[in-house]
C-alpha atoms as a PDB file:
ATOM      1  CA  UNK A   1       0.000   0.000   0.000  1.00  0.00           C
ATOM      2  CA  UNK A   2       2.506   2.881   1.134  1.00  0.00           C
ATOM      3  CA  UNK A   3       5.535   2.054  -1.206  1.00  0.00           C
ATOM      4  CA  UNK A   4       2.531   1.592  -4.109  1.00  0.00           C
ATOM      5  CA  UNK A   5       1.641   5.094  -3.109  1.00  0.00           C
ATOM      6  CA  UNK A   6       5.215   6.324  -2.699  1.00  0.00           C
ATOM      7  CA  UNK A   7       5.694   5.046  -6.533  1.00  0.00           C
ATOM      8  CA  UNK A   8       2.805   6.707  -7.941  1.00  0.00           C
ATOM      9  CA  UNK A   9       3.710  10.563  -6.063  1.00  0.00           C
ATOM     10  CA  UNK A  10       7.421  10.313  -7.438  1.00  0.00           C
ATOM     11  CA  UNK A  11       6.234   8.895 -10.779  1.00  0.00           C
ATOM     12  CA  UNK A  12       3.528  11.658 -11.108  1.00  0.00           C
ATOM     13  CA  UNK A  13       6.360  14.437 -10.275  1.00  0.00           C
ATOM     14  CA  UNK A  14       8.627  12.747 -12.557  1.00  0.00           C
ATOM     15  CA  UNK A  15       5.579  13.521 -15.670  1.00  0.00           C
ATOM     16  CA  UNK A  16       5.349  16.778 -14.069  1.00  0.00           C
ATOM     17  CA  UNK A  17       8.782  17.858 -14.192  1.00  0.00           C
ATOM     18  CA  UNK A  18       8.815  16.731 -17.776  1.00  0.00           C
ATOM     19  CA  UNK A  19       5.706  18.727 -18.931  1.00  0.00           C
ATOM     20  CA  UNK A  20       7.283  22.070 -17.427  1.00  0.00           C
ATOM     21  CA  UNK A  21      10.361  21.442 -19.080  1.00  0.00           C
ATOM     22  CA  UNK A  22       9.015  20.932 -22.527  1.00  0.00           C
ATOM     23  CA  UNK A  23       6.562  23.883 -21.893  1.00  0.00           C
ATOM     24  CA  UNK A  24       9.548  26.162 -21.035  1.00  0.00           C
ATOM     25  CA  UNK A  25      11.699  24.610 -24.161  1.00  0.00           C
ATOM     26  CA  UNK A  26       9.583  22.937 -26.964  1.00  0.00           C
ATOM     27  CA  UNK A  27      12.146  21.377 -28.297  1.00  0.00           C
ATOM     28  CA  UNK A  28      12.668  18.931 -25.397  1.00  0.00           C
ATOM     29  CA  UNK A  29       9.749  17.005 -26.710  1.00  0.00           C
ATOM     30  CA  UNK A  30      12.116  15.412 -29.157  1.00  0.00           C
ATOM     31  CA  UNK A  31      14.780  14.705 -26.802  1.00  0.00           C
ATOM     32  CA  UNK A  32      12.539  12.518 -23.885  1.00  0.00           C
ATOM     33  CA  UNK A  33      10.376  11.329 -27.285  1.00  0.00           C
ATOM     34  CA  UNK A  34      13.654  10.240 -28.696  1.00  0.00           C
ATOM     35  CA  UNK A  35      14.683   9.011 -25.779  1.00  0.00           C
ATOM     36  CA  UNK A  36      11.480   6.981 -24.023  1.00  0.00           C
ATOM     37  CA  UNK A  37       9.706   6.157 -27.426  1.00  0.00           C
ATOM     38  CA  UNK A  38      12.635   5.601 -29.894  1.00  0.00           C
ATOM     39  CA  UNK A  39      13.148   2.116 -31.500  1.00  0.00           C
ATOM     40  CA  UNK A  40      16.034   3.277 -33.331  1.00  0.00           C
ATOM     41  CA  UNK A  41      18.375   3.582 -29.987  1.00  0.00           C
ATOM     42  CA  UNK A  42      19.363   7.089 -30.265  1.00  0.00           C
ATOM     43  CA  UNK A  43      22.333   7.564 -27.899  1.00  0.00           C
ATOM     44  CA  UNK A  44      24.116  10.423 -26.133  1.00  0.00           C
ATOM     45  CA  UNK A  45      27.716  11.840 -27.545  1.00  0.00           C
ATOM     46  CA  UNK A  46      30.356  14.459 -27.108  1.00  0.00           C
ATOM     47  CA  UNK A  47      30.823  15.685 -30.776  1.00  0.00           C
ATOM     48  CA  UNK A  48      33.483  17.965 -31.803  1.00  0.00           C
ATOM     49  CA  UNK A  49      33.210  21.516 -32.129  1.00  0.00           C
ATOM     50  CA  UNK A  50      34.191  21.977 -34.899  1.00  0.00           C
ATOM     51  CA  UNK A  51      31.512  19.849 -36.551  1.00  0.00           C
ATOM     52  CA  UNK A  52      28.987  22.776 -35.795  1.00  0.00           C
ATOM     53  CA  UNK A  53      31.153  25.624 -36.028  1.00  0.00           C
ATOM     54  CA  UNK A  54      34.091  27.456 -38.161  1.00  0.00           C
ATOM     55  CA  UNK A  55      37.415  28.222 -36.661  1.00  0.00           C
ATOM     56  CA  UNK A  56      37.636  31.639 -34.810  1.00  0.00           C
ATOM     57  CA  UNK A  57      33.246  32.282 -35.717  1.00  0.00           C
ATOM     58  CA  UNK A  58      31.398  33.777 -33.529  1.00  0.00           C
ATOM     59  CA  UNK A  59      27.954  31.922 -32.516  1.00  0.00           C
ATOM     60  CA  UNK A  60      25.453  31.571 -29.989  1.00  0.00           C
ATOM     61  CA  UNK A  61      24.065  28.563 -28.479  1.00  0.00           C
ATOM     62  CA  UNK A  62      20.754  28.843 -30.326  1.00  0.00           C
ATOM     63  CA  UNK A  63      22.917  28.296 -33.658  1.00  0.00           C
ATOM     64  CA  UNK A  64      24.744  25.679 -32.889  1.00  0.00           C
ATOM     65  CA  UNK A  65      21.093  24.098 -31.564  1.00  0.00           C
ATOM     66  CA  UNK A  66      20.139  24.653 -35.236  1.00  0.00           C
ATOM     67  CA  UNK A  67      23.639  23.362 -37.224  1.00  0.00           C
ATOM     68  CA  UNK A  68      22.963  20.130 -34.883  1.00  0.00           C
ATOM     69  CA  UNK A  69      19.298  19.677 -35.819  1.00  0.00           C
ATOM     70  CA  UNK A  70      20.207  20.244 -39.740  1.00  0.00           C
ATOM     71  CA  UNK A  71      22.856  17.182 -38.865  1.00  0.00           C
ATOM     72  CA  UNK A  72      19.582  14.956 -37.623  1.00  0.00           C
ATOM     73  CA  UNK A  73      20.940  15.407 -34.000  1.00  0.00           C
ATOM     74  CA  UNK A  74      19.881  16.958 -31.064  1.00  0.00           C
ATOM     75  CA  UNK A  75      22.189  19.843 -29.204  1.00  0.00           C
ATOM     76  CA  UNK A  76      21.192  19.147 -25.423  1.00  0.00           C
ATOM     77  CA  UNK A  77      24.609  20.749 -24.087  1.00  0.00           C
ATOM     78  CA  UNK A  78      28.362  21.690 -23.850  1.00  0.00           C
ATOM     79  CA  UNK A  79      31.197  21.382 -22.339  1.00  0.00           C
ATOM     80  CA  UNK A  80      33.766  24.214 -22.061  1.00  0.00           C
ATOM     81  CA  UNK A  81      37.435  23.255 -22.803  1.00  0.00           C
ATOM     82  CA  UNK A  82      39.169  23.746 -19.004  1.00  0.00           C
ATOM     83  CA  UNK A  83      35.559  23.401 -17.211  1.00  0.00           C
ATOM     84  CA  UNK A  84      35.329  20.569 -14.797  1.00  0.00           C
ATOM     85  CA  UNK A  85      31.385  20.322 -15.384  1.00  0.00           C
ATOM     86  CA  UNK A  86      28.985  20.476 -18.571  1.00  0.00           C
ATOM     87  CA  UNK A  87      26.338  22.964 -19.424  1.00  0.00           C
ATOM     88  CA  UNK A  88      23.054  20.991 -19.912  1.00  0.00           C
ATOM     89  CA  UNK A  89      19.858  22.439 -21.453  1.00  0.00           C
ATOM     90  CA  UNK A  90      21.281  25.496 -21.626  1.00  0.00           C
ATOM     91  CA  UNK A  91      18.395  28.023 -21.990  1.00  0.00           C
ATOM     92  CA  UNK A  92      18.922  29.569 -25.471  1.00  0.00           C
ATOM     93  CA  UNK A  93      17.373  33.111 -24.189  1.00  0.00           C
ATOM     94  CA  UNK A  94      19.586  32.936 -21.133  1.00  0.00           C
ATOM     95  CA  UNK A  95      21.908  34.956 -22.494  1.00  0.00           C
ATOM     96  CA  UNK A  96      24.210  32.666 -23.957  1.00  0.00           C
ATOM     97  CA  UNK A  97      25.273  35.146 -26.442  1.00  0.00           C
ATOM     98  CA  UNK A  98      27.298  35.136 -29.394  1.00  0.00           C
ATOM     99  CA  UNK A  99      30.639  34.448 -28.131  1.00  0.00           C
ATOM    100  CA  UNK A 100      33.942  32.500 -29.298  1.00  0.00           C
ATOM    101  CA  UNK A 101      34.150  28.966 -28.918  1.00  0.00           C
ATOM    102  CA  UNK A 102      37.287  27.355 -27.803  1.00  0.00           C
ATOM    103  CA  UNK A 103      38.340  24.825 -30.784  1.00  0.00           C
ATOM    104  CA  UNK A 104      38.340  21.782 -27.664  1.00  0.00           C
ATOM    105  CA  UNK A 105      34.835  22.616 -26.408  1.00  0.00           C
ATOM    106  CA  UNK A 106      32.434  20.067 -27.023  1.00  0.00           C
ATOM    107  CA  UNK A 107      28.815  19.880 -28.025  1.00  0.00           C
ATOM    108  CA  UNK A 108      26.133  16.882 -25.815  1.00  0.00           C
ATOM    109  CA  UNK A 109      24.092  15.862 -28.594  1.00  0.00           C
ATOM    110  CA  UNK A 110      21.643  12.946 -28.698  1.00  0.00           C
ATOM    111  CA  UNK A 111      22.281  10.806 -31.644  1.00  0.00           C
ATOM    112  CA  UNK A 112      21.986   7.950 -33.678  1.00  0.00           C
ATOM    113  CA  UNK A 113      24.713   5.606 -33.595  1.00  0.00           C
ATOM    114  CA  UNK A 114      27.667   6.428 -35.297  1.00  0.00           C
END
């Protein structure tokens, strides 16, 4: 009875948290769709860079978002060359502004198998 109920409060948050996250950032309905309902086996990578963007160009986040999804893959995050920890779901109108990538910064991107 308890640990039934205990199951069905976290697995109700769990739905919630989802539905306010892809209400706040549409395109997270093809990430946990992807992810939860995909047969195919999309999986997570670090991909270069430089597969997304041209030595010494500026870009923001929301490009390289949209270079990923022209590649059929989905940008979910980054991780700065020197930073101990990775930037995921970045917000793309939190200010991630046009800025200078380092060439060894990578991009999170949910994929199909290489």
């Amino acid at each position: 009875g308890r640990r039934l109920l205990n199951y069905s409060v976290l697995r109700t948050c769990r739905v919630s948290r989802l539905c306010v996250q892809v209400s706040e950032e549409s395109m997270l309905s093809d990430i946990y769709r992807e992810l939860l309902c995909g047969l195919e086996g999309s999986e997570i990578y670090f991909k270069p860079l430089s597969r997304y963007v041209f030595a010494s160009e500026r870009c923001d986040w929301a490009e390289v978002r949209e270079r990923a999804w022209a590649l059929s893959e989905i940008a979910i995050g980054f991780h700065l060359a020197g930073e101990p920890l990775c930037s995921l779901d970045p917000r793309t109108n939190a200010g991630i502004s046009p800025r200078l990538w380092h060439p060894e910064d990578r991009i999170l991107v949910l994929a199909e198998q290489l």
